[in-house]
Protein backbone atom coordinates (compact mmCIF):
# COMPACT_ATOMS: atom_id res chain seq x y z
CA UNK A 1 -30.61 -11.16 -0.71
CA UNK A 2 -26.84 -10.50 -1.16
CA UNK A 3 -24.55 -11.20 2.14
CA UNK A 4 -22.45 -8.24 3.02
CA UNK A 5 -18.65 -8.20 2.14
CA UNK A 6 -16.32 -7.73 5.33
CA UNK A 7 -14.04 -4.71 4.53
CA UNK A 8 -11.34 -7.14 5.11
CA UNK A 9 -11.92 -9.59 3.19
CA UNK A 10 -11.80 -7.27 -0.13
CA UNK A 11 -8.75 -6.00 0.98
CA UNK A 12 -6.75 -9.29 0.78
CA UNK A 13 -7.89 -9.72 -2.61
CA UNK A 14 -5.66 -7.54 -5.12
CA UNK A 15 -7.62 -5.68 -7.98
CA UNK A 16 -7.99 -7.80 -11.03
CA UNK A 17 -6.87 -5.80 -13.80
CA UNK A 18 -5.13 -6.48 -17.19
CA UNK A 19 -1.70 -7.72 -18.22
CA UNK A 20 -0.68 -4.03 -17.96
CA UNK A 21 -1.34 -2.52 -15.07
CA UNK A 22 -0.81 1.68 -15.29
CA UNK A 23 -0.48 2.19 -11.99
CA UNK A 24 -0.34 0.55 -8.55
CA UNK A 25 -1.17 0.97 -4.93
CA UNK A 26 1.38 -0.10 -2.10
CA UNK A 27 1.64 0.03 1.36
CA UNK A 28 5.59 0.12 3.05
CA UNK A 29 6.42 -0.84 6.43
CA UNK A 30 9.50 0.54 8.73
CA UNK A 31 10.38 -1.00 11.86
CA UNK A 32 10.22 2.17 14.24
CA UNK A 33 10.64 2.17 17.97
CA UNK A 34 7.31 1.75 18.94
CA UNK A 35 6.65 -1.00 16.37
CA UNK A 36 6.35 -1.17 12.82
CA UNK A 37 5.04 2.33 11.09
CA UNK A 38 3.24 1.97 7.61
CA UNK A 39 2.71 3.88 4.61
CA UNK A 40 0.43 3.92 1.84
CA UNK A 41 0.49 5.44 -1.56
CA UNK A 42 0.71 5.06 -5.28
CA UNK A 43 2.70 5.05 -8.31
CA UNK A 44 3.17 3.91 -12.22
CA UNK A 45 6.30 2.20 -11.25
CA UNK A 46 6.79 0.69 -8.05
CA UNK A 47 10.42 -0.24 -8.16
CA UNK A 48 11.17 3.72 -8.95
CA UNK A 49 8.83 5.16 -5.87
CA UNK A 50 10.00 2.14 -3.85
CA UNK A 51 14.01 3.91 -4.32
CA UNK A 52 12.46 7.15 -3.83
CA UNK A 53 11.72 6.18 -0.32
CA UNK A 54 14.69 4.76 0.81
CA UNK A 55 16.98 7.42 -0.86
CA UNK A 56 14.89 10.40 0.96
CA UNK A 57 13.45 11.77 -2.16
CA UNK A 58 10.00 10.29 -1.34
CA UNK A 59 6.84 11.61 0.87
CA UNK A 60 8.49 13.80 3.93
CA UNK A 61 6.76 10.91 6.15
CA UNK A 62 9.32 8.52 4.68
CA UNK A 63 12.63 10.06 4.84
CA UNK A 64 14.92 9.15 7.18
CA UNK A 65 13.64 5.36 7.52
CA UNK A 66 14.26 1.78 5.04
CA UNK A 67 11.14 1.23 4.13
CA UNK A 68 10.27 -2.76 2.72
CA UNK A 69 7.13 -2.90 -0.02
CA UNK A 70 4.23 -5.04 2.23
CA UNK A 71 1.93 -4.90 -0.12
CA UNK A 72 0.87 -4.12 -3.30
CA UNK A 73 -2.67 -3.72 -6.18
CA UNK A 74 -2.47 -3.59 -9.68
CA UNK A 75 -5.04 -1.07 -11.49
CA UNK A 76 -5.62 -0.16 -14.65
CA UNK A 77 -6.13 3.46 -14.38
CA UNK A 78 -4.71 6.12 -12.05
CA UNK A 79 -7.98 7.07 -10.95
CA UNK A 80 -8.43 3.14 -9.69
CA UNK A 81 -5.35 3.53 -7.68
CA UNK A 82 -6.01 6.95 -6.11
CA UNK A 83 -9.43 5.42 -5.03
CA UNK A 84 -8.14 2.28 -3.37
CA UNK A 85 -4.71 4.50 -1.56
CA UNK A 86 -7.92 6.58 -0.15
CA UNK A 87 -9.94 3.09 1.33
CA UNK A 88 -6.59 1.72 2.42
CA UNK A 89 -5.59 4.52 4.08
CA UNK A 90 -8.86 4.65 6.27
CA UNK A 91 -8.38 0.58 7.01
CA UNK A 92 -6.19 1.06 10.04
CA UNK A 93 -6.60 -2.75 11.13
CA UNK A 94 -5.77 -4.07 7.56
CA UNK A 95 -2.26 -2.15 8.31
CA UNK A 96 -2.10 -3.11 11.37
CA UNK A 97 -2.50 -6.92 10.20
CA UNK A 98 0.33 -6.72 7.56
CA UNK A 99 2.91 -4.62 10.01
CA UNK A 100 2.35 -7.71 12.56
CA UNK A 101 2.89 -10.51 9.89
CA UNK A 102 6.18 -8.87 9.09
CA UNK A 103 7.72 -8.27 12.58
């Protein structure tokens, strides 16, 4: 019988994929207020969508704030990376977990 992955667990392991990657999936963090607010999307070039953020031109979520990349996955297609933005998206406590490293 197979043991059960924690959801965790596969999160701190990035995607194995091939020496080019076409796309990734990040999360940001922003010191806020009320603690550290995160984001999570995904791109085909990280340094690009990373300036996007911080210049305004990004989601509407992220204007207004300097955003710093926590984390990122390399895939190699942009279906992979839609699929794992959804699952981190849903994984409030990994989030949570990376903001609190950071602050």
């Amino acid at each position: 019988m197979k043991s059960a992955k924690s959801p965790s667990s596969e999160l701190t392991q990035p995607e194995k994929s091939q020496a080019c990657p076409s796309a990734f999936t990040y999360i940001l963090g922003s010191s806020d207020t009320g603690g550290m607010l995160t984001y999570v999307g995904w791109t085909s070039d990280i340094n690009r969508r990373l300036e996007q953020h911080n210049s305004g031109r990004g989601a509407r979520f992220t204007r207004g704030r300097k955003w710093m990349l926590l984390y990122v996955e390399a895939h190699a297609t942009r279906s992979q990376a839609m699929s794992r933005e959804w699952h981190l998206k849903k994984d409030r406590r990994f989030r949570k977990l990376l903001a609190n490293t950071v602050q």
